[in-house]
Protein backbone atom coordinates (compact mmCIF):
# COMPACT_ATOMS: atom_id res chain seq x y z
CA UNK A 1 -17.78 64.67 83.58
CA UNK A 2 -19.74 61.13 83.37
CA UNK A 3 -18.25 58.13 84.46
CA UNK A 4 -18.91 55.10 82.41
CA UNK A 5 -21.43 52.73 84.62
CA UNK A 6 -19.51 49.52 84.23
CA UNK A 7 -22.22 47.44 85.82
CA UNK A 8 -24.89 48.66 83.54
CA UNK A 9 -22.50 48.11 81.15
CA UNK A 10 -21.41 44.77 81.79
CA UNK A 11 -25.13 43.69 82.41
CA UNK A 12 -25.49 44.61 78.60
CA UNK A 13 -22.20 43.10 76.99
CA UNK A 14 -22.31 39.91 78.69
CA UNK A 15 -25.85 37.79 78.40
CA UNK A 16 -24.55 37.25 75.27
CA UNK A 17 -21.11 35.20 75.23
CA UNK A 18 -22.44 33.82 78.85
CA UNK A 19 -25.14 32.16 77.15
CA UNK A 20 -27.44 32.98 80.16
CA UNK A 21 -29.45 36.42 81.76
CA UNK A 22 -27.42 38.60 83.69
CA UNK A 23 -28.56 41.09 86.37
CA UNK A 24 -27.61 43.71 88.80
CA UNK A 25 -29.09 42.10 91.64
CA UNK A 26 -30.77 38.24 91.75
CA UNK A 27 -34.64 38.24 91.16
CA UNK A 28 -36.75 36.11 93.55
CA UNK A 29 -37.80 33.86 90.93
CA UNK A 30 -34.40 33.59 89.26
CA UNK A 31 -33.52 31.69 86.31
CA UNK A 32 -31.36 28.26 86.52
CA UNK A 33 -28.06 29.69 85.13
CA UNK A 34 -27.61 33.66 86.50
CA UNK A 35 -24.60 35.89 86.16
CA UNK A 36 -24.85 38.84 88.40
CA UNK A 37 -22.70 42.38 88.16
CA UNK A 38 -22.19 44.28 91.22
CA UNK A 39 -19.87 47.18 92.02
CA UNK A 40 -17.58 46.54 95.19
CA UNK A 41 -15.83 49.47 95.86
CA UNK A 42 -13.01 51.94 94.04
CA UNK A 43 -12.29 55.22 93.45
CA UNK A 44 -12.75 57.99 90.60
CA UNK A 45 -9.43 58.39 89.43
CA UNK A 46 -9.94 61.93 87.78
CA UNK A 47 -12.69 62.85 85.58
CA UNK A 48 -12.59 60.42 82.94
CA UNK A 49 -11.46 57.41 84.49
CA UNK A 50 -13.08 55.10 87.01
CA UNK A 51 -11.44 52.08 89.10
CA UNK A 52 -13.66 50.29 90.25
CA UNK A 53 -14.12 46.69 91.73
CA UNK A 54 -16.50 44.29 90.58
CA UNK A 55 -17.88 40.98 91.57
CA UNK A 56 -19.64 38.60 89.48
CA UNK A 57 -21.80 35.66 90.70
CA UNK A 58 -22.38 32.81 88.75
CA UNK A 59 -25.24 30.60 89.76
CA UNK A 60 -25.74 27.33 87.81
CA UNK A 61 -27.53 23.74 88.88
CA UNK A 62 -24.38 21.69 89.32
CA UNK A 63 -20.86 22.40 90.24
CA UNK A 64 -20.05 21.70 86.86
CA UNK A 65 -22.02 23.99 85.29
CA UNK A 66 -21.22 26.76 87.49
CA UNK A 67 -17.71 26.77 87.03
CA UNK A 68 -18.39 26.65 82.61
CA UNK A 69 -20.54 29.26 83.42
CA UNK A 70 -17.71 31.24 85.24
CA UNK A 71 -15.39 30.22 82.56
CA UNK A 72 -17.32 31.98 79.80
CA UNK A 73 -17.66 34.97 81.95
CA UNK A 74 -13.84 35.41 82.50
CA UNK A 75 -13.44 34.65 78.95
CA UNK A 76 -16.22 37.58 77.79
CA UNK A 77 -14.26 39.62 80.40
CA UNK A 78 -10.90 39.08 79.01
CA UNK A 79 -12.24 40.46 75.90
CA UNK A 80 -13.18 43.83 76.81
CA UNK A 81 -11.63 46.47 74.76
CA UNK A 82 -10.64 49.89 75.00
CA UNK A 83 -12.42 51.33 72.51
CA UNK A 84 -15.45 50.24 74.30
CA UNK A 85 -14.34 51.96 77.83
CA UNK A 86 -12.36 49.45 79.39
CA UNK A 87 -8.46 50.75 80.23
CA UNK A 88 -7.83 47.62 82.14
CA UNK A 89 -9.26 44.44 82.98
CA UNK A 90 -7.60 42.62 86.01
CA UNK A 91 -9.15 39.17 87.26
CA UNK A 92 -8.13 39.10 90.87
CA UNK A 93 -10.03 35.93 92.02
CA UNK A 94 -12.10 32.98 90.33
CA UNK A 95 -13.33 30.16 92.91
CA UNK A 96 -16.23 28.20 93.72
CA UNK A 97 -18.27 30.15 96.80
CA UNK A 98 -21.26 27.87 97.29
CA UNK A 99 -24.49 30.29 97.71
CA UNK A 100 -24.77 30.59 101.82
CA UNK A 101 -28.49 30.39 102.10
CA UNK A 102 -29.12 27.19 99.88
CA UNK A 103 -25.93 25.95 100.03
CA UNK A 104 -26.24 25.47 95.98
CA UNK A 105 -23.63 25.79 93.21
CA UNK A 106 -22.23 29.40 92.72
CA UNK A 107 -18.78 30.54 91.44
CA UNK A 108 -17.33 34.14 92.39
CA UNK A 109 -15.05 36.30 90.09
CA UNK A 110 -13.92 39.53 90.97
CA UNK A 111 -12.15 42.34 89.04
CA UNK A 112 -10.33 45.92 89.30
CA UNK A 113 -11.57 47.35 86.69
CA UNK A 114 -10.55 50.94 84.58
CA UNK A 115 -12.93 52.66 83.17
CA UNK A 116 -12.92 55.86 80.83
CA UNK A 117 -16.03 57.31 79.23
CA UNK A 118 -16.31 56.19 75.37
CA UNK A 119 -16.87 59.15 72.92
């Protein structure tokens, strides 16, 4: 059985309602504002459902901006449906996480996600 691929997923669903590109991984020359999707961990449940963590990265010039920018992303997450593959949706952390290298604006959300494959 295939598992849905919730970053691939997510990568696709949210450019949209976070008004910005978003990416599996951070490109050298990356834009100003930058979500990014990865998978953290979990577990295959069975053969239709996934549980998986997620982390999302949102990089933005200012403080400010980084935290709307998280905002919208929480928001586009809260509104992922069932019918689309998504059992569950839990937000486990929001906060600002300053980028270590550059020491620039970045805010950190991370889920636990459930997963089933749409028909």
């Amino acid at each position: 059985m295939e598992h849905l691929d919730v970053v691939a997923d997510l990568v696709t669903r949210l450019p949209a309602p976070c008004g910005c590109p978003v990416a599996a991984a951070r490109p050298r020359a990356a834009p100003p504002e930058l979500v990014t999707v990865s998978r953290e961990g979990g577990r295959w449940l069975d053969g239709l459902r996934d549980r998986a963590g997620v982390g999302l990265y949102c990089w933005a010039p200012t403080e400010h901006r980084a935290a709307s920018l998280a905002a919208r992303a929480a928001a586009a997450m809260a509104r992922l449906r069932f019918r689309d593959g998504y059992d569950s949706v839990e937000m486990e952390s929001m906060r600002s996480d300053p980028d270590p290298d550059t020491r620039g604006p970045r805010w950190y959300l991370s889920y636990t996600i459930v997963t089933h494959k749409p028909m």
